[in-house]
N, C-alpha and C. Protein backbone atom coordinates (compact mmCIF):
# COMPACT_ATOMS: atom_id res chain seq x y z
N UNK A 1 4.18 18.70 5.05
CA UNK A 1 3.72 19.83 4.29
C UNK A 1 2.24 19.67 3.90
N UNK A 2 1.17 18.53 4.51
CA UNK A 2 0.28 18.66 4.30
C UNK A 2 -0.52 19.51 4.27
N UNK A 3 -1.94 19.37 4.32
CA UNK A 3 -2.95 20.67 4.83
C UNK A 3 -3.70 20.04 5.39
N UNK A 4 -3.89 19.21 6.20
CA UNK A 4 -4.60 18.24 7.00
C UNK A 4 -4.11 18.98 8.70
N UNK A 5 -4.46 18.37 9.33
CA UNK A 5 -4.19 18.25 11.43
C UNK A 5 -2.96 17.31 11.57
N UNK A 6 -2.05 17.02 9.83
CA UNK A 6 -0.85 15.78 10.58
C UNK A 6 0.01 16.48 11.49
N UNK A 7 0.00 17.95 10.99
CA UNK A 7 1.32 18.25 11.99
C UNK A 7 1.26 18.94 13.37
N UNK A 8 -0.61 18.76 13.83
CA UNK A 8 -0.60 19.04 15.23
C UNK A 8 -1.05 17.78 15.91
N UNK A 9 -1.36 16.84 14.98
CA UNK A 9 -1.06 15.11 15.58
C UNK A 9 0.01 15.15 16.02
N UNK A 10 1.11 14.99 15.09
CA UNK A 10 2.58 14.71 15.52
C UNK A 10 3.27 15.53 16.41
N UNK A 11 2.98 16.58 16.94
CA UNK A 11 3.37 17.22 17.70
C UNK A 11 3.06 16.79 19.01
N UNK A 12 1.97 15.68 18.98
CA UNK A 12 1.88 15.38 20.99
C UNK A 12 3.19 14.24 20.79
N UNK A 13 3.63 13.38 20.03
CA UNK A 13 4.77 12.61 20.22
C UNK A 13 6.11 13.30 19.89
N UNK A 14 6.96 12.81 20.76
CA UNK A 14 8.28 13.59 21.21
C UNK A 14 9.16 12.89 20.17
N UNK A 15 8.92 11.41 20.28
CA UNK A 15 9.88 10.65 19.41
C UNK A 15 9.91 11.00 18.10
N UNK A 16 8.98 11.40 17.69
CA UNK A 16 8.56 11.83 15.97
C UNK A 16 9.36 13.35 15.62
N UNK A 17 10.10 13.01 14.59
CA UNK A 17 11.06 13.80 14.37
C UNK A 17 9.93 14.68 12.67
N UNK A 18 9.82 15.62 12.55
CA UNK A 18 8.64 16.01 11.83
C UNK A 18 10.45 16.87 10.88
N UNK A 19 10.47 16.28 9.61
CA UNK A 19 11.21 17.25 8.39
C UNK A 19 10.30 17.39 7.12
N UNK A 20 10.38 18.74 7.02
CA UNK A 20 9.76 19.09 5.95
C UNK A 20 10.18 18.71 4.46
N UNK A 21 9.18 19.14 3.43
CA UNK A 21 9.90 18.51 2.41
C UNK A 21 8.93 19.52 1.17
N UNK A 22 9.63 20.84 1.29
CA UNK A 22 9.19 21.73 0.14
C UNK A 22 8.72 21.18 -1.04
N UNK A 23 9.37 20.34 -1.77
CA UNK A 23 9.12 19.89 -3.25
C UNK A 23 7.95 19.37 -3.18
N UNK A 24 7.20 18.71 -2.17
CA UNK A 24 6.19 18.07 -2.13
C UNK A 24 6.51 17.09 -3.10
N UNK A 25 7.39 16.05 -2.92
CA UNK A 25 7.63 14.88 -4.30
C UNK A 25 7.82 13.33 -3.50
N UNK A 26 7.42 12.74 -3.55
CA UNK A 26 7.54 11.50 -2.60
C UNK A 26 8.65 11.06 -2.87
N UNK A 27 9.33 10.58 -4.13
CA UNK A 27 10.93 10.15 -4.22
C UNK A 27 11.97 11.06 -3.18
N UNK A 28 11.55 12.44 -3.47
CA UNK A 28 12.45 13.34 -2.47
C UNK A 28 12.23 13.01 -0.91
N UNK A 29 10.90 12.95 -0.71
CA UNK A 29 10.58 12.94 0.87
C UNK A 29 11.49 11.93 1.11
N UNK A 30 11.45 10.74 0.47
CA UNK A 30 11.67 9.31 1.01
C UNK A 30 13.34 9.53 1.37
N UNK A 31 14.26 10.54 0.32
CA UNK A 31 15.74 10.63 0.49
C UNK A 31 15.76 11.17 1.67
N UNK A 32 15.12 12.29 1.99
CA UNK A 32 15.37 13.34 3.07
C UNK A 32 15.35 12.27 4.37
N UNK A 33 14.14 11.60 4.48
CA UNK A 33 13.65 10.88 5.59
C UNK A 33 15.10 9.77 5.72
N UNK A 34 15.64 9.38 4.82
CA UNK A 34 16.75 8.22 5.21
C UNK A 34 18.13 8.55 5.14
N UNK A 35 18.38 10.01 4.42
CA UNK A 35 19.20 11.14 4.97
C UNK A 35 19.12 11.26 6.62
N UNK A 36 18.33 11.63 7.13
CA UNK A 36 17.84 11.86 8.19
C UNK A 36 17.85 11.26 9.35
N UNK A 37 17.77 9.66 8.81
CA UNK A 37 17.59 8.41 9.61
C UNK A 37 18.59 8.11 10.79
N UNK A 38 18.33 7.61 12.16
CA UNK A 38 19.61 7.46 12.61
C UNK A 38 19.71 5.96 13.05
N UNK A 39 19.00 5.21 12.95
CA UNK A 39 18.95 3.95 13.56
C UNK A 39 19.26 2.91 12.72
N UNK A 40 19.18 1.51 12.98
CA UNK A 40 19.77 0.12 12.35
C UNK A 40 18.55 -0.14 10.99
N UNK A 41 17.82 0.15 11.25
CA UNK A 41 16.58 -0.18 10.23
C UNK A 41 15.81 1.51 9.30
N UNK A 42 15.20 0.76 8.49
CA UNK A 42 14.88 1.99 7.64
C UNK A 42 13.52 1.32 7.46
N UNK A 43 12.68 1.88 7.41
CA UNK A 43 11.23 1.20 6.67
C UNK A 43 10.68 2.54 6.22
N UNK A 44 9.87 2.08 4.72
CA UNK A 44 9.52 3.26 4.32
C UNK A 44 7.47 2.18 4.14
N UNK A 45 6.39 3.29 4.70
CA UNK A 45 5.25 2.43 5.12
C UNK A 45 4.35 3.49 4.41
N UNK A 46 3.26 3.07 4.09
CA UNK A 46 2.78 3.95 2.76
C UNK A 46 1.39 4.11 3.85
N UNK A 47 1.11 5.30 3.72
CA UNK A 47 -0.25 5.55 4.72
C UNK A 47 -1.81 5.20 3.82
N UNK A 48 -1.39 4.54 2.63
CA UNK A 48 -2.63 4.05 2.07
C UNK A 48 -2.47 2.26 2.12
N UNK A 49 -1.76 1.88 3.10
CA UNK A 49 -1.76 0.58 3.49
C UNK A 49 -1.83 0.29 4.73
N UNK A 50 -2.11 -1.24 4.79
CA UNK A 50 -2.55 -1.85 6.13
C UNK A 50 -1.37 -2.97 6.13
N UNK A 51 -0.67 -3.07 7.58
CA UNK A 51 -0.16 -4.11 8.00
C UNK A 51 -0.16 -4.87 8.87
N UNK A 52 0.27 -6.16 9.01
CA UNK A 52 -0.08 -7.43 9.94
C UNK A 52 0.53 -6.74 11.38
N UNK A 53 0.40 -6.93 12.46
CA UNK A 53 0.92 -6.47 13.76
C UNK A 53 2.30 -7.14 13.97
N UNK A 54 2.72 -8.20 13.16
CA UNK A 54 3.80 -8.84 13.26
C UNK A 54 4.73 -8.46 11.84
N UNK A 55 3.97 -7.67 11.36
CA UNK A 55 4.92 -7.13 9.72
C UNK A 55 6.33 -6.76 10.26
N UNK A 56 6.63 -5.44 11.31
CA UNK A 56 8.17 -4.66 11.17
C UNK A 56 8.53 -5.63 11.97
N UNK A 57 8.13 -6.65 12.71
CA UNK A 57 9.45 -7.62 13.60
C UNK A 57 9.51 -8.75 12.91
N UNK A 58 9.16 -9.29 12.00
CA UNK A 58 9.20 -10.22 10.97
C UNK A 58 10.21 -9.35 10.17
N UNK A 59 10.16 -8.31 9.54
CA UNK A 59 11.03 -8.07 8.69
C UNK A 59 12.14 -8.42 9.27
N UNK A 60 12.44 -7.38 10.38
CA UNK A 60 13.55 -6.93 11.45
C UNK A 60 14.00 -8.58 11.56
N UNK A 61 13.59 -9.76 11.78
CA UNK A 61 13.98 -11.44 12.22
C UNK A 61 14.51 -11.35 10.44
N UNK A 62 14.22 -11.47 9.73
CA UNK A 62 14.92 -11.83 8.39
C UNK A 62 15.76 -10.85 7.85
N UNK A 63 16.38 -9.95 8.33
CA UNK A 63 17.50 -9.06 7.86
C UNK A 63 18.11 -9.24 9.04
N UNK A 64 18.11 -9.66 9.95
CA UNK A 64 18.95 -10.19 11.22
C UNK A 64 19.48 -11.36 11.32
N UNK A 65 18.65 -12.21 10.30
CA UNK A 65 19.59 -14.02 9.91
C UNK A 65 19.96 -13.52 8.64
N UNK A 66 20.68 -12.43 8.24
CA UNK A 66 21.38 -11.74 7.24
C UNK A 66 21.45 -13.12 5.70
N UNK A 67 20.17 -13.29 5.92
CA UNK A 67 19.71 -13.92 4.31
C UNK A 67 19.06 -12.88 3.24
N UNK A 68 18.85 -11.45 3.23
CA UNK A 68 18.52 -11.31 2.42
C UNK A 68 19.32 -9.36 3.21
N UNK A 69 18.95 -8.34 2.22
CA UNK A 69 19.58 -6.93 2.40
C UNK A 69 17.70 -6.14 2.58
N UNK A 70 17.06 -6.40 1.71
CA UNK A 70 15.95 -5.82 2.01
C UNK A 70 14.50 -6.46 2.71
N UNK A 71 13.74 -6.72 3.49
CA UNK A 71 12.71 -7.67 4.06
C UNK A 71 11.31 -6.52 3.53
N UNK A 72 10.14 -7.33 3.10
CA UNK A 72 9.31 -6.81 2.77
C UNK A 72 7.93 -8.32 3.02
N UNK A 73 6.83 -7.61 2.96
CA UNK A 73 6.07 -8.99 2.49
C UNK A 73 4.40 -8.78 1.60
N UNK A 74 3.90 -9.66 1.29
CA UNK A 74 3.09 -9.79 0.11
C UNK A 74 2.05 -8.05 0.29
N UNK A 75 1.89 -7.71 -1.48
CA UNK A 75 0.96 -6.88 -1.37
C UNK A 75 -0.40 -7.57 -1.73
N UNK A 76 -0.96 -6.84 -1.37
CA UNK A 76 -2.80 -7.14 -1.72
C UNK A 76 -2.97 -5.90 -2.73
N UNK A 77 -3.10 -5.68 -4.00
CA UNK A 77 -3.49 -4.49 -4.23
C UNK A 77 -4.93 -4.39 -4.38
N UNK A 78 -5.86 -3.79 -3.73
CA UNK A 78 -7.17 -3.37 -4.07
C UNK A 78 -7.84 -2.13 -4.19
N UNK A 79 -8.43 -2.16 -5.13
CA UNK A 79 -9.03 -1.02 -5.81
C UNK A 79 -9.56 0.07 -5.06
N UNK A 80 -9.20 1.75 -5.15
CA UNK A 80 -9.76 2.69 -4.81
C UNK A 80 -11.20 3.04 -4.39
N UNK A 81 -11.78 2.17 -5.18
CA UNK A 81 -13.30 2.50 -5.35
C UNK A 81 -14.00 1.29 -5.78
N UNK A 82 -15.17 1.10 -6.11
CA UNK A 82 -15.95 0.13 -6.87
C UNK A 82 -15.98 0.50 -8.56
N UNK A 83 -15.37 1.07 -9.32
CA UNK A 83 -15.30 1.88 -10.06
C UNK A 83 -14.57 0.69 -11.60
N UNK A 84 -15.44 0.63 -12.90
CA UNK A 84 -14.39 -0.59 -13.32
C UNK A 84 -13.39 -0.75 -13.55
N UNK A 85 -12.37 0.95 -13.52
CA UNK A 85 -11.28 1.17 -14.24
C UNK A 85 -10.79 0.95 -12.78
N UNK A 86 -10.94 1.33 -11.85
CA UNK A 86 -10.27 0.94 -10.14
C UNK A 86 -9.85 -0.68 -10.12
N UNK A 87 -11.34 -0.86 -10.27
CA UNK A 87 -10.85 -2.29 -10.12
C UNK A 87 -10.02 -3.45 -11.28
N UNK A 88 -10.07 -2.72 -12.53
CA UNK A 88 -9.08 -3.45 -13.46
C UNK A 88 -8.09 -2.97 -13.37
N UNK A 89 -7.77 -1.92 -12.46
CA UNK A 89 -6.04 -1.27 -12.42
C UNK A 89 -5.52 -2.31 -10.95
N UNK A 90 -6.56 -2.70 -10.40
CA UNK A 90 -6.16 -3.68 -8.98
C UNK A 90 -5.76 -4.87 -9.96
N UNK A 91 -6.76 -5.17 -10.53
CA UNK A 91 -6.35 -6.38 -11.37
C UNK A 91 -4.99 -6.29 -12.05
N UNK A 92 -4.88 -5.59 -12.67
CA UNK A 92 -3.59 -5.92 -13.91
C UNK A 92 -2.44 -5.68 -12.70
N UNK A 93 -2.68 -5.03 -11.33
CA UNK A 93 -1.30 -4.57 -10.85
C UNK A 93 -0.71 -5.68 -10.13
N UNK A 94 -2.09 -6.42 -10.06
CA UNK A 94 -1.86 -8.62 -9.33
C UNK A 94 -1.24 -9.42 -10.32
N UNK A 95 -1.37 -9.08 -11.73
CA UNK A 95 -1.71 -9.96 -12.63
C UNK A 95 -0.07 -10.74 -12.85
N UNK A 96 0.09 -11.86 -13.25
CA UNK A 96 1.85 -12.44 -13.12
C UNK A 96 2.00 -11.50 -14.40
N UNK A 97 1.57 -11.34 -15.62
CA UNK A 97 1.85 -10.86 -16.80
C UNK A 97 2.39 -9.28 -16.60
N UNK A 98 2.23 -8.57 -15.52
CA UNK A 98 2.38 -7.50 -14.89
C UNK A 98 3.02 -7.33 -14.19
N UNK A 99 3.50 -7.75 -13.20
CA UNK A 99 4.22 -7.84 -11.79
C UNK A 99 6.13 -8.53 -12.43
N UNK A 100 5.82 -9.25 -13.56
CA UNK A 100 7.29 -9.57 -13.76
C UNK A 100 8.27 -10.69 -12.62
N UNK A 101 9.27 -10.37 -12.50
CA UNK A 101 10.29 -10.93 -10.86
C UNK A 101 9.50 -10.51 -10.02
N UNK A 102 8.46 -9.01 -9.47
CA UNK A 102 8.22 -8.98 -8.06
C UNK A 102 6.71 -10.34 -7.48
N UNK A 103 6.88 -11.51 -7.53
CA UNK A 103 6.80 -12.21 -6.77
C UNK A 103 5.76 -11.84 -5.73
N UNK A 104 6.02 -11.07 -4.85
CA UNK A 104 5.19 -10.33 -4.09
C UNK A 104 3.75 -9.88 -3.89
N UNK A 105 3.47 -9.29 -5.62
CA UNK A 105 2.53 -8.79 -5.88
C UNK A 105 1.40 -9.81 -6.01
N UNK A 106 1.61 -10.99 -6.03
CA UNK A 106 0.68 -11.95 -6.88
C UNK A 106 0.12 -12.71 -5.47
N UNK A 107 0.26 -11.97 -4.19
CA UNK A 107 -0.05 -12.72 -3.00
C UNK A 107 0.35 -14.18 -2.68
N UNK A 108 1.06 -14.63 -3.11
CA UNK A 108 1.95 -16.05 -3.08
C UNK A 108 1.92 -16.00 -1.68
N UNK A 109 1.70 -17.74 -1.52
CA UNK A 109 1.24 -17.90 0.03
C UNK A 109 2.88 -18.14 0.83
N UNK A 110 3.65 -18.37 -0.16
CA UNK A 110 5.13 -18.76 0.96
C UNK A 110 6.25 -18.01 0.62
N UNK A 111 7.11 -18.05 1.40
CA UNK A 111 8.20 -17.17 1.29
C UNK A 111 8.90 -17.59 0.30
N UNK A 112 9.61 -16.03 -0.18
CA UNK A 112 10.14 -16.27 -1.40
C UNK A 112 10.93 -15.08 -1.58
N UNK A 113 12.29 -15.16 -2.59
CA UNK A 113 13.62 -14.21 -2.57
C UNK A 113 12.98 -13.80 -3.66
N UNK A 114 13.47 -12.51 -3.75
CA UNK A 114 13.20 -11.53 -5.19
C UNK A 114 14.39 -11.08 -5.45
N UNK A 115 14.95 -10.70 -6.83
CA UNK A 115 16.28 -10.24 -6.85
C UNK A 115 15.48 -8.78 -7.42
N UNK A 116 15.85 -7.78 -6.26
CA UNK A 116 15.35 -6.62 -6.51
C UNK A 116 16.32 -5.64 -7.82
N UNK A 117 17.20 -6.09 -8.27
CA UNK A 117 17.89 -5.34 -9.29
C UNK A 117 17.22 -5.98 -10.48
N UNK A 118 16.54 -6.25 -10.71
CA UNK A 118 16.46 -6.95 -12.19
C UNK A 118 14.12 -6.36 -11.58
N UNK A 119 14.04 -5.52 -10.55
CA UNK A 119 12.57 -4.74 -10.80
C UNK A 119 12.87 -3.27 -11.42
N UNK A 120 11.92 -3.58 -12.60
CA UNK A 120 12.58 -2.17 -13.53
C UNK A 120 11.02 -1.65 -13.82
């Protein structure tokens, strides 16, 4: 439902299944899209991020040695802009005093389980 060229991009690929999503609400999009879903895996990938070329088959290898239900890996959060409130909202969103159980956020160099019911 953008107003951008996404939906005459997506129209040269066949595989890309294009559902709309009136409400314009990202919690909703995300139901519709896994409503929708038909395959073994689900990934939901945020178009204001960057990932490693080995990110979705790394996940896909650790939900396949069925040690964990969800596979994810470290965020980097960095700031919008050069801006000081940008960059102290990057900060506090790294910060351990902030982040709580998600583990993740704090760029930790090794692997590590999160118990995702207890991220509130």
């Amino acid at each position: 439902m953008s107003n951008d060229k996404t939906r005459e991009i997506l129209k040269k690929y066949k595989e890309i299944k294009l559902i709309d999503n009136p409400d314009r609400i990202t919690p909703i999009a995300l139901n519709i899209g896994i409503k929708n879903s038909s395959g073994d895996y689900i990934m939901i990938a945020s178009a204001h991020s960057t990932y490693s070329k080995n990110y979705i088959s790394e996940c896909v290898k650790r939900l396949d040695e069925n040690k964990c239900d969800i596979a994810g890996g470290k965020v980097v959060t960095m700031p919008g802009n050069n801006t000081k409130k940008a960059i102290a909202i990057s900060k506090v969103l790294s910060h351990p005093f902030e982040i709580g159980e998600a583990k993740y956020r704090i760029n930790t160099p090794k692997k590590c389980s999160i118990d995702t019911q207890n991220l509130t």
